[in-house]
PDB file of N, CA and C in Angstrom:
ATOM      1  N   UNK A   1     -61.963 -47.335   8.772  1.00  0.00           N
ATOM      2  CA  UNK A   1     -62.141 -46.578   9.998  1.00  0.00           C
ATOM      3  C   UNK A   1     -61.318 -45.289   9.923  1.00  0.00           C
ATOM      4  N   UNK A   2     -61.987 -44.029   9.829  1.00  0.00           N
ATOM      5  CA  UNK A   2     -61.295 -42.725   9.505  1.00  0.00           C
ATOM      6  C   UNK A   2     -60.706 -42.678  11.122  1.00  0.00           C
ATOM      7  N   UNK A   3     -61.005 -42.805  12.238  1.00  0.00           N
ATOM      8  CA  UNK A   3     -60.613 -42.370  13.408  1.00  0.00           C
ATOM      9  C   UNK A   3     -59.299 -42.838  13.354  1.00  0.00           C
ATOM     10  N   UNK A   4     -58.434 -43.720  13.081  1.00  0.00           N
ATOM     11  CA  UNK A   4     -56.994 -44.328  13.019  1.00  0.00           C
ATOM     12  C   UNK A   4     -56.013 -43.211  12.584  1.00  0.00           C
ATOM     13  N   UNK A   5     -56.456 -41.846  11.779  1.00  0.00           N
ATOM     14  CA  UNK A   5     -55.732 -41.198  10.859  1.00  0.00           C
ATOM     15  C   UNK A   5     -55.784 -39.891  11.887  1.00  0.00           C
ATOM     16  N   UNK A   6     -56.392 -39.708  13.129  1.00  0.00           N
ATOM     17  CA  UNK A   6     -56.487 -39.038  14.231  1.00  0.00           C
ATOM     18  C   UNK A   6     -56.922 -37.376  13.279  1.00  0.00           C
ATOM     19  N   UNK A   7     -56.223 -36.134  14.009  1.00  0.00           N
ATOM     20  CA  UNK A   7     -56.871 -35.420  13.546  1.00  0.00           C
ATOM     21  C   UNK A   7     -55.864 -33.945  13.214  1.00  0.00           C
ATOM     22  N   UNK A   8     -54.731 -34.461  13.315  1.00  0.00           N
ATOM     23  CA  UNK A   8     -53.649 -33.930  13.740  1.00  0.00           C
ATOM     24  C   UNK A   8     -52.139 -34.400  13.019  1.00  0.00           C
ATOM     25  N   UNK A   9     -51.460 -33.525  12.537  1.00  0.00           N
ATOM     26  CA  UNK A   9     -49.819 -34.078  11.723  1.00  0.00           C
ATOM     27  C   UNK A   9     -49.144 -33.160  11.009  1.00  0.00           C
ATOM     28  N   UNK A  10     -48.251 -33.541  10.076  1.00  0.00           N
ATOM     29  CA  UNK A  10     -46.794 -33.590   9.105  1.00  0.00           C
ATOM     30  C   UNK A  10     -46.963 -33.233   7.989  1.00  0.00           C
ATOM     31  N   UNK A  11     -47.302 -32.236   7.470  1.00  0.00           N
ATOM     32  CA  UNK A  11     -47.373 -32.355   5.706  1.00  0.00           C
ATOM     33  C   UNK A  11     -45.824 -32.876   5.396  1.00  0.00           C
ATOM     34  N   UNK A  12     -45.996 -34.030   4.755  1.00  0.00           N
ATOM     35  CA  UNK A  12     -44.614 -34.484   4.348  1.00  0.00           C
ATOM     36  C   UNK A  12     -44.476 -34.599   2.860  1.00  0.00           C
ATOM     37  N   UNK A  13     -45.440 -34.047   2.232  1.00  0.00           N
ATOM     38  CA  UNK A  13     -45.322 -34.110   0.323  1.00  0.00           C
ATOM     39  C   UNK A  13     -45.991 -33.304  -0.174  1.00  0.00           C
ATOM     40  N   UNK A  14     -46.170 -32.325  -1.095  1.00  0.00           N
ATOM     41  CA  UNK A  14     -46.737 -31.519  -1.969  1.00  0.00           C
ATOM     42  C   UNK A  14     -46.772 -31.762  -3.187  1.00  0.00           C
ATOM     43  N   UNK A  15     -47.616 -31.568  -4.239  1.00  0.00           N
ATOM     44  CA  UNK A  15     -47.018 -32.169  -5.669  1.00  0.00           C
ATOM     45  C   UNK A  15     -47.764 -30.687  -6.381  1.00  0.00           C
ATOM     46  N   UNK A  16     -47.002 -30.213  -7.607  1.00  0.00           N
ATOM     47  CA  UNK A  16     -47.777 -29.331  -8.025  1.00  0.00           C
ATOM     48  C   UNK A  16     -49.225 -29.312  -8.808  1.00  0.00           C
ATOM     49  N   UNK A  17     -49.205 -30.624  -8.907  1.00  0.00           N
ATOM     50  CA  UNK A  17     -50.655 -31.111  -9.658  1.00  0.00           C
ATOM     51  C   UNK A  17     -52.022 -31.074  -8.589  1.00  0.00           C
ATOM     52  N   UNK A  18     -51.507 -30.447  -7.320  1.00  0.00           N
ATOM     53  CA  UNK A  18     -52.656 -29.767  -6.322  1.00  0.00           C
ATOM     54  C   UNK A  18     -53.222 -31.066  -5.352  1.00  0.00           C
ATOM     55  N   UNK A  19     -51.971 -31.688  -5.041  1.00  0.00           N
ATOM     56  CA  UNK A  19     -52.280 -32.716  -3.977  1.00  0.00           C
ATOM     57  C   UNK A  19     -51.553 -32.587  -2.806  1.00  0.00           C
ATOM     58  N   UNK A  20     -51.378 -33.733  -1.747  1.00  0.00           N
ATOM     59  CA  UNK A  20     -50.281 -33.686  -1.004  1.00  0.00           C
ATOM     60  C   UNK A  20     -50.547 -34.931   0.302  1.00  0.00           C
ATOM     61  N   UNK A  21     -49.212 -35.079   0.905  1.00  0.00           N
ATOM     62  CA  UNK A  21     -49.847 -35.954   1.897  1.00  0.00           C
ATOM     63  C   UNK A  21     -49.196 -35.379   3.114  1.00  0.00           C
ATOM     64  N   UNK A  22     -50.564 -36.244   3.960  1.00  0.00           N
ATOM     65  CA  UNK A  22     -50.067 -35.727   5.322  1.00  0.00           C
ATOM     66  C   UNK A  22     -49.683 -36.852   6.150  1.00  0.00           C
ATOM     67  N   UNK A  23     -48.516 -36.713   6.989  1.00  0.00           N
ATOM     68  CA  UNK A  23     -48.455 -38.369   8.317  1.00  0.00           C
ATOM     69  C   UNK A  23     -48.824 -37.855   9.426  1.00  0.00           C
ATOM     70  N   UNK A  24     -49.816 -38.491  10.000  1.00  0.00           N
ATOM     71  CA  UNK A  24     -50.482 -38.234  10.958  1.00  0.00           C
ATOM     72  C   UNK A  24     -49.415 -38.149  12.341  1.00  0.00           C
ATOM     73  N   UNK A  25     -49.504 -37.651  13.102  1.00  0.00           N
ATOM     74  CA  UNK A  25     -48.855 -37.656  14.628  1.00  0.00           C
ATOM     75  C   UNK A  25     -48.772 -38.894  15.193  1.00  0.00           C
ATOM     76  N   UNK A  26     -49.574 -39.949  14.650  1.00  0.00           N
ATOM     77  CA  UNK A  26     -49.725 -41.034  15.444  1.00  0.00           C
ATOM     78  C   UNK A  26     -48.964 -42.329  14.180  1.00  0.00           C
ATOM     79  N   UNK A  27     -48.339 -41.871  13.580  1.00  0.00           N
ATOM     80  CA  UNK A  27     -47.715 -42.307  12.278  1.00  0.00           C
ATOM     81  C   UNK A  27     -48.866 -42.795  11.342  1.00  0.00           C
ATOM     82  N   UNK A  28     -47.893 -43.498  10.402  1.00  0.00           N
ATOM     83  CA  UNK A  28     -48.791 -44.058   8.974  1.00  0.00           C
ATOM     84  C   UNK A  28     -49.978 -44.795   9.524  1.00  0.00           C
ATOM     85  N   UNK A  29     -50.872 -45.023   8.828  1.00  0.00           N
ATOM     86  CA  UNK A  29     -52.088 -46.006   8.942  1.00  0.00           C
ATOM     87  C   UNK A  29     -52.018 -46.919   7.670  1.00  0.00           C
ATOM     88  N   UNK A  30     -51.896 -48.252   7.864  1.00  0.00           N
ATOM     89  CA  UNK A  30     -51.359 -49.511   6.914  1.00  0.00           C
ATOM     90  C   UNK A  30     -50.090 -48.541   6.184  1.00  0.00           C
ATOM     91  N   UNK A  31     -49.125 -48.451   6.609  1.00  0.00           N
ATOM     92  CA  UNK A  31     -48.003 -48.053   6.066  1.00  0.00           C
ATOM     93  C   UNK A  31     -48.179 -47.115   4.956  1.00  0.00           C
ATOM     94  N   UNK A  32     -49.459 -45.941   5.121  1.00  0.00           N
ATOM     95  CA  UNK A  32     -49.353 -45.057   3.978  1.00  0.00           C
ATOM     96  C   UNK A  32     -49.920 -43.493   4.449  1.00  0.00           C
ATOM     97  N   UNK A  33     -49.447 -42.940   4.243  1.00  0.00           N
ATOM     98  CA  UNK A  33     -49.588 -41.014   4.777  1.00  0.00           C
ATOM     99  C   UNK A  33     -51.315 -40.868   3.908  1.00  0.00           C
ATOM    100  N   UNK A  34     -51.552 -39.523   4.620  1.00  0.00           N
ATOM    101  CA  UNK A  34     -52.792 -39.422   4.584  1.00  0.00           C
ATOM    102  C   UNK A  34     -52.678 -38.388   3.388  1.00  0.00           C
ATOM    103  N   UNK A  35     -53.784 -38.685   2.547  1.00  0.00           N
ATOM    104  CA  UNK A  35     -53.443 -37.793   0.795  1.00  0.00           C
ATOM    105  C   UNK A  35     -54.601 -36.552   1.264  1.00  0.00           C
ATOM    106  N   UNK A  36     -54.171 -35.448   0.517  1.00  0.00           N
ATOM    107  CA  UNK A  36     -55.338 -34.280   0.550  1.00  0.00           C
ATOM    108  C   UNK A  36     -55.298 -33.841  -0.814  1.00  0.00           C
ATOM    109  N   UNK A  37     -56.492 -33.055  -1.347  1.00  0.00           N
ATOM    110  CA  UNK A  37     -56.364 -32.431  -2.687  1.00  0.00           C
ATOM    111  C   UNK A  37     -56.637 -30.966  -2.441  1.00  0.00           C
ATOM    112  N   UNK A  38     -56.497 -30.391  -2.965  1.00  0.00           N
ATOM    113  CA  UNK A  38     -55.557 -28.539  -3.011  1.00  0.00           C
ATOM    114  C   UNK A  38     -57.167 -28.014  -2.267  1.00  0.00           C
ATOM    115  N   UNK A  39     -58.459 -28.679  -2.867  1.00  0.00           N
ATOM    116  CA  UNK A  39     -59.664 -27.994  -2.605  1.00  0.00           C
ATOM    117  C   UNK A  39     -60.225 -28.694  -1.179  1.00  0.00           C
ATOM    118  N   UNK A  40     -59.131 -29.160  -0.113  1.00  0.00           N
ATOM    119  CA  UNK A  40     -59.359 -29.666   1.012  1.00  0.00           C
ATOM    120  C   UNK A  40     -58.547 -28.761   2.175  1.00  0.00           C
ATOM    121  N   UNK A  41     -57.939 -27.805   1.100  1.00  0.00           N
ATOM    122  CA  UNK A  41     -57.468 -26.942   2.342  1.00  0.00           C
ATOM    123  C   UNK A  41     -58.068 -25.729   2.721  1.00  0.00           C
ATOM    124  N   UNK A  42     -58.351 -25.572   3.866  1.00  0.00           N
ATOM    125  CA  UNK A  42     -58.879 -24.621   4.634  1.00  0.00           C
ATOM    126  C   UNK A  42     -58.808 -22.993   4.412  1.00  0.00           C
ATOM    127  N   UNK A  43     -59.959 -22.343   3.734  1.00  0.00           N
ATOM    128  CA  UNK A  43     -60.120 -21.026   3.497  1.00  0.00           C
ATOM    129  C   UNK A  43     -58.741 -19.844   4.077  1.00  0.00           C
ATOM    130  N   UNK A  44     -58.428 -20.658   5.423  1.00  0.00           N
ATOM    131  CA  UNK A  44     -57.974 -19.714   5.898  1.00  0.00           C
ATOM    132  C   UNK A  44     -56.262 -19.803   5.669  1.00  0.00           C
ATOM    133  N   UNK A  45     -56.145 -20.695   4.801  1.00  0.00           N
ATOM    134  CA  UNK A  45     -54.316 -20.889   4.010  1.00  0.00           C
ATOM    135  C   UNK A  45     -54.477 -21.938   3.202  1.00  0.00           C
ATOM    136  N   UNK A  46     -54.293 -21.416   1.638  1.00  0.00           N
ATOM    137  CA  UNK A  46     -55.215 -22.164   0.532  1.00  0.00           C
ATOM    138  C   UNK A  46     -53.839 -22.831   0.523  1.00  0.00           C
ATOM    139  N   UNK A  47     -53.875 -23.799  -0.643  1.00  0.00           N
ATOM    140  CA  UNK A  47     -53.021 -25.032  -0.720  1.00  0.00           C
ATOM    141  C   UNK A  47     -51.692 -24.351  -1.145  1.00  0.00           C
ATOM    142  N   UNK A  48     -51.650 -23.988  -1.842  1.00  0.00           N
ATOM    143  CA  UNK A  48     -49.829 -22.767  -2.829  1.00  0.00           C
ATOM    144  C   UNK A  48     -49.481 -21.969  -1.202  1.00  0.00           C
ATOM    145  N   UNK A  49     -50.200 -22.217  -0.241  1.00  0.00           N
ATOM    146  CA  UNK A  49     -49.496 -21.210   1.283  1.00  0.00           C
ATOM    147  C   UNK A  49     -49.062 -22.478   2.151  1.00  0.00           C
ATOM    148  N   UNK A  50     -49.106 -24.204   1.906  1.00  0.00           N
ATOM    149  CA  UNK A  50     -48.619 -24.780   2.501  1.00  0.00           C
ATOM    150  C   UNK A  50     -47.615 -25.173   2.346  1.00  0.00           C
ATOM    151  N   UNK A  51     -46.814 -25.648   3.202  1.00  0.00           N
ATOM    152  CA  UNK A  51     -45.409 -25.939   3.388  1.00  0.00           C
ATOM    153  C   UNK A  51     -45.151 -27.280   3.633  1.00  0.00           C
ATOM    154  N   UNK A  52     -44.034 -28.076   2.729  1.00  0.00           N
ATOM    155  CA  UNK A  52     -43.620 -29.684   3.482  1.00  0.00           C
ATOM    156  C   UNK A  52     -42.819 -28.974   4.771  1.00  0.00           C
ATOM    157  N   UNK A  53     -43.156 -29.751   5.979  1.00  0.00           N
ATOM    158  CA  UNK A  53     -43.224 -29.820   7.645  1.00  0.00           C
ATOM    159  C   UNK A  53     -43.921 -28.741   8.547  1.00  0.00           C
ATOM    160  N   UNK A  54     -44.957 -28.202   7.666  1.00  0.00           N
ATOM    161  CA  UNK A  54     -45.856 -27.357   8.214  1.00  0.00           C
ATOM    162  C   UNK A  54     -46.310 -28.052   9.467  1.00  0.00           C
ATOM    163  N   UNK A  55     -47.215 -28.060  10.657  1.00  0.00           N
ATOM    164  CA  UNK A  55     -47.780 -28.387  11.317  1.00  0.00           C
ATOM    165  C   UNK A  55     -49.428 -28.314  11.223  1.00  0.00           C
ATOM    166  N   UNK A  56     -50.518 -29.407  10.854  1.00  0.00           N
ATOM    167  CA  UNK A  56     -51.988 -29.081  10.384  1.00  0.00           C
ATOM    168  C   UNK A  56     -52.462 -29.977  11.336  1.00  0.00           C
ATOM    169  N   UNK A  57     -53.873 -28.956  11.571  1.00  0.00           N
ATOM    170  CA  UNK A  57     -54.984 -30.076  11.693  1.00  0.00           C
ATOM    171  C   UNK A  57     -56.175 -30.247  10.933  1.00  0.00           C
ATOM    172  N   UNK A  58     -56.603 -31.560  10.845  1.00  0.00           N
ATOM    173  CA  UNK A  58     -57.323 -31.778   9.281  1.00  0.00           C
ATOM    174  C   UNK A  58     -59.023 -32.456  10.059  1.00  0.00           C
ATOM    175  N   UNK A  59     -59.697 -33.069   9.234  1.00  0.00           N
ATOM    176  CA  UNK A  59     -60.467 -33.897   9.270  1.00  0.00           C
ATOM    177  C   UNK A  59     -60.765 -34.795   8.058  1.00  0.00           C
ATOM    178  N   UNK A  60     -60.941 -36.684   8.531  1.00  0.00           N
ATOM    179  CA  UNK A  60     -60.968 -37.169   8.041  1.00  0.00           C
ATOM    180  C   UNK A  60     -62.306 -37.773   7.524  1.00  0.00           C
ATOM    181  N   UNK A  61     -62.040 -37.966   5.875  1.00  0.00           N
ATOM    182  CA  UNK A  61     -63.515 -38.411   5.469  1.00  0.00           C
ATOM    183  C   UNK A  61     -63.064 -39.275   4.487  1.00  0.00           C
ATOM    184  N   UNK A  62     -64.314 -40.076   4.524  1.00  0.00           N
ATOM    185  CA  UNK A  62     -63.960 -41.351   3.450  1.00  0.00           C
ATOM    186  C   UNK A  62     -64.669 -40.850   1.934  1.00  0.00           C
ATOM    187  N   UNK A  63     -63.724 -41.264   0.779  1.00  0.00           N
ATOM    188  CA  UNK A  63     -63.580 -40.960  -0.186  1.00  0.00           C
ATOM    189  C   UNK A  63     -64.139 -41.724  -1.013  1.00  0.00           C
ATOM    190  N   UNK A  64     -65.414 -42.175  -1.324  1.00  0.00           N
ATOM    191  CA  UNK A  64     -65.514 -43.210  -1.967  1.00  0.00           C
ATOM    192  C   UNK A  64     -65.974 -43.469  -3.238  1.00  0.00           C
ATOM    193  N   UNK A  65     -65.347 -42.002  -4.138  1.00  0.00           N
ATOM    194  CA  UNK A  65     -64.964 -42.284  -5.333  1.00  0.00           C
ATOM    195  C   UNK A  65     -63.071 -42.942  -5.385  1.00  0.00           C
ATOM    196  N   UNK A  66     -62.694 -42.479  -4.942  1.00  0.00           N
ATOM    197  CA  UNK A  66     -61.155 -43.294  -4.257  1.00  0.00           C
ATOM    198  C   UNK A  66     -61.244 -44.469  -3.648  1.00  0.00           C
ATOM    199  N   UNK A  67     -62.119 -44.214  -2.770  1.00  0.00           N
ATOM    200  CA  UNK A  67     -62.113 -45.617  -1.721  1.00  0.00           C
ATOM    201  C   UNK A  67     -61.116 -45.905  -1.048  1.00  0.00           C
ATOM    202  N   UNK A  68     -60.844 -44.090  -0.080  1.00  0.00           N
ATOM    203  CA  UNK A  68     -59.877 -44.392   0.867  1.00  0.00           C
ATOM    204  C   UNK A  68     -60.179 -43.088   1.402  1.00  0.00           C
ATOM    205  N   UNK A  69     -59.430 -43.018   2.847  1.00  0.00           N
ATOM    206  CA  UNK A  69     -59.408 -42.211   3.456  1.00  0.00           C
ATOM    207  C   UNK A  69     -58.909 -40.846   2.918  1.00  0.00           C
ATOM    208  N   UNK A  70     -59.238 -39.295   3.309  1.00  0.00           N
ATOM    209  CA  UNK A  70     -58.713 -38.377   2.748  1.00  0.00           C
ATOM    210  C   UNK A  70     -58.816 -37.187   3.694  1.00  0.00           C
ATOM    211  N   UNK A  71     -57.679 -36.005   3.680  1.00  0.00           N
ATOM    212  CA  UNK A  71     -58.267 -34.820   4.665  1.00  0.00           C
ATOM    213  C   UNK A  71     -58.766 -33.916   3.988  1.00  0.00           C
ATOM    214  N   UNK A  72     -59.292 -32.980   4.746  1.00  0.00           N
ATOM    215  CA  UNK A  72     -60.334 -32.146   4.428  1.00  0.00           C
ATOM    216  C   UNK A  72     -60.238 -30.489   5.643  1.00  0.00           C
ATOM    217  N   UNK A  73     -60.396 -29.793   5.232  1.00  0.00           N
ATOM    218  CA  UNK A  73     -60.360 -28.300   6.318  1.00  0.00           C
ATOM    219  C   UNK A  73     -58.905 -28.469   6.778  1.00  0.00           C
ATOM    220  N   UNK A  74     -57.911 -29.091   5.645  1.00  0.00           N
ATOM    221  CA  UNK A  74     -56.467 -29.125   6.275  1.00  0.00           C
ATOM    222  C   UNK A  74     -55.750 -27.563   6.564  1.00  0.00           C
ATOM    223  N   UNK A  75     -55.778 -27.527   8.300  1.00  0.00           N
ATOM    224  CA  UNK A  75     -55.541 -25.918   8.364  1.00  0.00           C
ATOM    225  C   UNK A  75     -53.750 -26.310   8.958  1.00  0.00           C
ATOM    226  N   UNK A  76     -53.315 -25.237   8.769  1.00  0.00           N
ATOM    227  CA  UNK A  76     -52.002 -24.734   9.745  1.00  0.00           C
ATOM    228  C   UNK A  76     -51.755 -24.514  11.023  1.00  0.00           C
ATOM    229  N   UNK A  77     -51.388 -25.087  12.174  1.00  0.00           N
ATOM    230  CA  UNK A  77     -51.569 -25.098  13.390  1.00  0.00           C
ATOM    231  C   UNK A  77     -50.685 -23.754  13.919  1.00  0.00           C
ATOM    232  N   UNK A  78     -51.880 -23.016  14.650  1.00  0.00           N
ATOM    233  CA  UNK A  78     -51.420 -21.567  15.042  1.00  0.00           C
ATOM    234  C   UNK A  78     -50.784 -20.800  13.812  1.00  0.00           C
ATOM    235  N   UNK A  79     -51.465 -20.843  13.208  1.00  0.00           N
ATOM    236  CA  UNK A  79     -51.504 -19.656  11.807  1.00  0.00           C
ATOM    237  C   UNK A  79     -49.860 -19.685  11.043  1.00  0.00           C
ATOM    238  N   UNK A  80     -49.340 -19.258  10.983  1.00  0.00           N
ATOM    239  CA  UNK A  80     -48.454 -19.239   9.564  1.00  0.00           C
ATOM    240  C   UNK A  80     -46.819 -20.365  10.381  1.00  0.00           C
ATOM    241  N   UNK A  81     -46.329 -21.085   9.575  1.00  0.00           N
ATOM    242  CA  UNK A  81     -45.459 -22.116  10.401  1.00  0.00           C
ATOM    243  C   UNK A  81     -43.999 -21.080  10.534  1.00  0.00           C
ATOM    244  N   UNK A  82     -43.816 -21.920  11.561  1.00  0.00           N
ATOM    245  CA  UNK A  82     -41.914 -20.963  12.038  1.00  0.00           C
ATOM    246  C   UNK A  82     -41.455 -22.249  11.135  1.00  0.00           C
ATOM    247  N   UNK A  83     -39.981 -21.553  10.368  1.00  0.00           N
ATOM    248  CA  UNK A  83     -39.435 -22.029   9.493  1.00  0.00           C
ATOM    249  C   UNK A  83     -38.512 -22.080  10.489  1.00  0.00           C
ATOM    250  N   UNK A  84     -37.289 -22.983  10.063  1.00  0.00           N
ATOM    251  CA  UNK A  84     -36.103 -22.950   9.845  1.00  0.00           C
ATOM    252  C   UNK A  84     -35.313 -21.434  10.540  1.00  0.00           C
ATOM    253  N   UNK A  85     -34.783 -21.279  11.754  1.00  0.00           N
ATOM    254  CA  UNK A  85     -33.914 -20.048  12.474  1.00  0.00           C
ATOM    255  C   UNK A  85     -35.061 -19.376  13.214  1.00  0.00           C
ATOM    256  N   UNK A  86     -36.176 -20.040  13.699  1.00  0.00           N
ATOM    257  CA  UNK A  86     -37.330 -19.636  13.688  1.00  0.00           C
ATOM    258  C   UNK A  86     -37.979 -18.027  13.594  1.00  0.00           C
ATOM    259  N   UNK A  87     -37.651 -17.959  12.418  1.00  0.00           N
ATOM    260  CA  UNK A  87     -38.168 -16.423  11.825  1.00  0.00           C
ATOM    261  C   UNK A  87     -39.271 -16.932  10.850  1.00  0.00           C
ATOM    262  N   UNK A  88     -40.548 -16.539  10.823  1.00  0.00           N
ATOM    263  CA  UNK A  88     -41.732 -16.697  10.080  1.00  0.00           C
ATOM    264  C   UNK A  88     -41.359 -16.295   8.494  1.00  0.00           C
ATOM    265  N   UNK A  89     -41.481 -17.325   7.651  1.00  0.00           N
ATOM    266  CA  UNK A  89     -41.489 -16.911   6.389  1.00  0.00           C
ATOM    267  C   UNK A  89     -42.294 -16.260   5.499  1.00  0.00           C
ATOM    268  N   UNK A  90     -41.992 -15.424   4.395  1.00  0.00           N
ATOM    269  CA  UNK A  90     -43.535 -15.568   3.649  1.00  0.00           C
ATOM    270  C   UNK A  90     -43.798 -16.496   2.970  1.00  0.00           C
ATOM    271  N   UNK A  91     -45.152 -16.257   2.667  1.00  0.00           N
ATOM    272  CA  UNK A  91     -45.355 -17.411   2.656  1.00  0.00           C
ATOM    273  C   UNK A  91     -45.786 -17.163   1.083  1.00  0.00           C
ATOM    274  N   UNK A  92     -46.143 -16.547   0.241  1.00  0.00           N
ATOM    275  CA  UNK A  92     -46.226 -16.439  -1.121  1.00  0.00           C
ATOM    276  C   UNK A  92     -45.471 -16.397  -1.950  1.00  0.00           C
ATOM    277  N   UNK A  93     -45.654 -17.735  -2.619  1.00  0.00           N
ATOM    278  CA  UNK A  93     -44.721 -17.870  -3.814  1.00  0.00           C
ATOM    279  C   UNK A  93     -44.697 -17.196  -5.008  1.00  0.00           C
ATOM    280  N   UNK A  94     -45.919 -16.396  -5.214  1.00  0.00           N
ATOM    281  CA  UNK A  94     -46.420 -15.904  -6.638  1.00  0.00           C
ATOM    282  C   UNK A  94     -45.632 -14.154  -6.562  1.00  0.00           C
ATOM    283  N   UNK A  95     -45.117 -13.834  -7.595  1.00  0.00           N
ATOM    284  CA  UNK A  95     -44.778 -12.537  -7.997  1.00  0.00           C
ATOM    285  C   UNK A  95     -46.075 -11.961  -8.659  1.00  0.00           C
ATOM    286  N   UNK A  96     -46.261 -10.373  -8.477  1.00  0.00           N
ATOM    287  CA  UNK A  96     -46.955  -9.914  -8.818  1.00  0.00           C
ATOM    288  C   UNK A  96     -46.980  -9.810 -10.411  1.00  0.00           C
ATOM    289  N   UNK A  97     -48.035  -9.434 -10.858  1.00  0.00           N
ATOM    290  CA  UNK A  97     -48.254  -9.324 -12.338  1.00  0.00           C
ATOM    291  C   UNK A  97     -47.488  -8.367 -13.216  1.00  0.00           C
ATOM    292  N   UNK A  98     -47.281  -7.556 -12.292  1.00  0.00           N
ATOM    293  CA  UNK A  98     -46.137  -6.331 -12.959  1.00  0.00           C
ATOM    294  C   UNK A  98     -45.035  -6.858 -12.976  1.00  0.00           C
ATOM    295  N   UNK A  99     -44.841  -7.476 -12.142  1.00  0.00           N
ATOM    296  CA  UNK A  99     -43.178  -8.078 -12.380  1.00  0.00           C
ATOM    297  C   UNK A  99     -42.884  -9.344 -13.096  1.00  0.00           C
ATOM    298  N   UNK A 100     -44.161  -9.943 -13.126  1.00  0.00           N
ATOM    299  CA  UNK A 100     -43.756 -11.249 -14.415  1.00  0.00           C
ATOM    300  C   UNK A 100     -43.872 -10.390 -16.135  1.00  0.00           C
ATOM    301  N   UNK A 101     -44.616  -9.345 -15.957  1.00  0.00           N
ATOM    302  CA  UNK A 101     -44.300  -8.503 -17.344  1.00  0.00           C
ATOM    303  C   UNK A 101     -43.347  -7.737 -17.445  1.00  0.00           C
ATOM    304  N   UNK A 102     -42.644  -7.242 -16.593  1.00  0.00           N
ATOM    305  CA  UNK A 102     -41.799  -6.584 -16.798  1.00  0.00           C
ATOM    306  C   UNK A 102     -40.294  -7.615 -17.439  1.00  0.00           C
ATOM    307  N   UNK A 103     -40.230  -8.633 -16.371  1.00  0.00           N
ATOM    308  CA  UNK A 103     -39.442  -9.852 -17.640  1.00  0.00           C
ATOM    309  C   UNK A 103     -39.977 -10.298 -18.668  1.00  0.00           C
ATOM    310  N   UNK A 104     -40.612 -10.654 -18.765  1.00  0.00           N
ATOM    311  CA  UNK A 104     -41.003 -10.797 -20.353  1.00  0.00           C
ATOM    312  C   UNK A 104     -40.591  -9.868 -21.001  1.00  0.00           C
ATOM    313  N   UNK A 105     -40.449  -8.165 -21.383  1.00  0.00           N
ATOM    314  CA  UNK A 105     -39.930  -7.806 -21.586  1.00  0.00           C
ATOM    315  C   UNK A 105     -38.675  -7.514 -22.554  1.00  0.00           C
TER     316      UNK A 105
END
């Protein structure tokens, strides 16, 4: 039953291998956070722009090459998250191309 995993939560894990999980607002479902894969996040803040304790809302669909629940259109609630002193961070991790050549160097 996808409805248990509500629609709404916590990114509480990222992994760089382009996954992550989310805990729903309404906590775990059978004691386990809800998993997403990098190509389930939402056009409008691709997966490398999310944050562990971001705030998302997702939708749930059953996976049944997995054979489990999974999110999908996982977006950022009210566009980019207040960090920490609540001043908006950036949110890109990547340096531009000129500047990873210029170290190399």
């Amino acid at each position: 039953n996808t409805s248990a995993w509500g629609t709404t939560g916590v990114i509480v894990d990222l992994k760089n291998a382009g996954f992550g999980f989310i805990r729903p607002n309404s906590g775990k479902v059978e004691d386990k956070d809800l998993y997403f894969h990098c190509s389930g996040a939402h056009v409008s803040n691709p997966f490398d722009e999310l944050r562990i304790d971001d705030q998302v809302s997702y939708e749930v669909v059953w996976d049944d090459r997995m054979n489990k629940a999974t999110a999908r259109n996982v977006r950022i609630e009210g566009g980019a998250a207040i960090r920490k002193g609540g001043r908006r961070e950036s949110r890109s991790r990547s340096r531009s191309r000129s500047e990873s050549r210029r170290r190399r160097r």
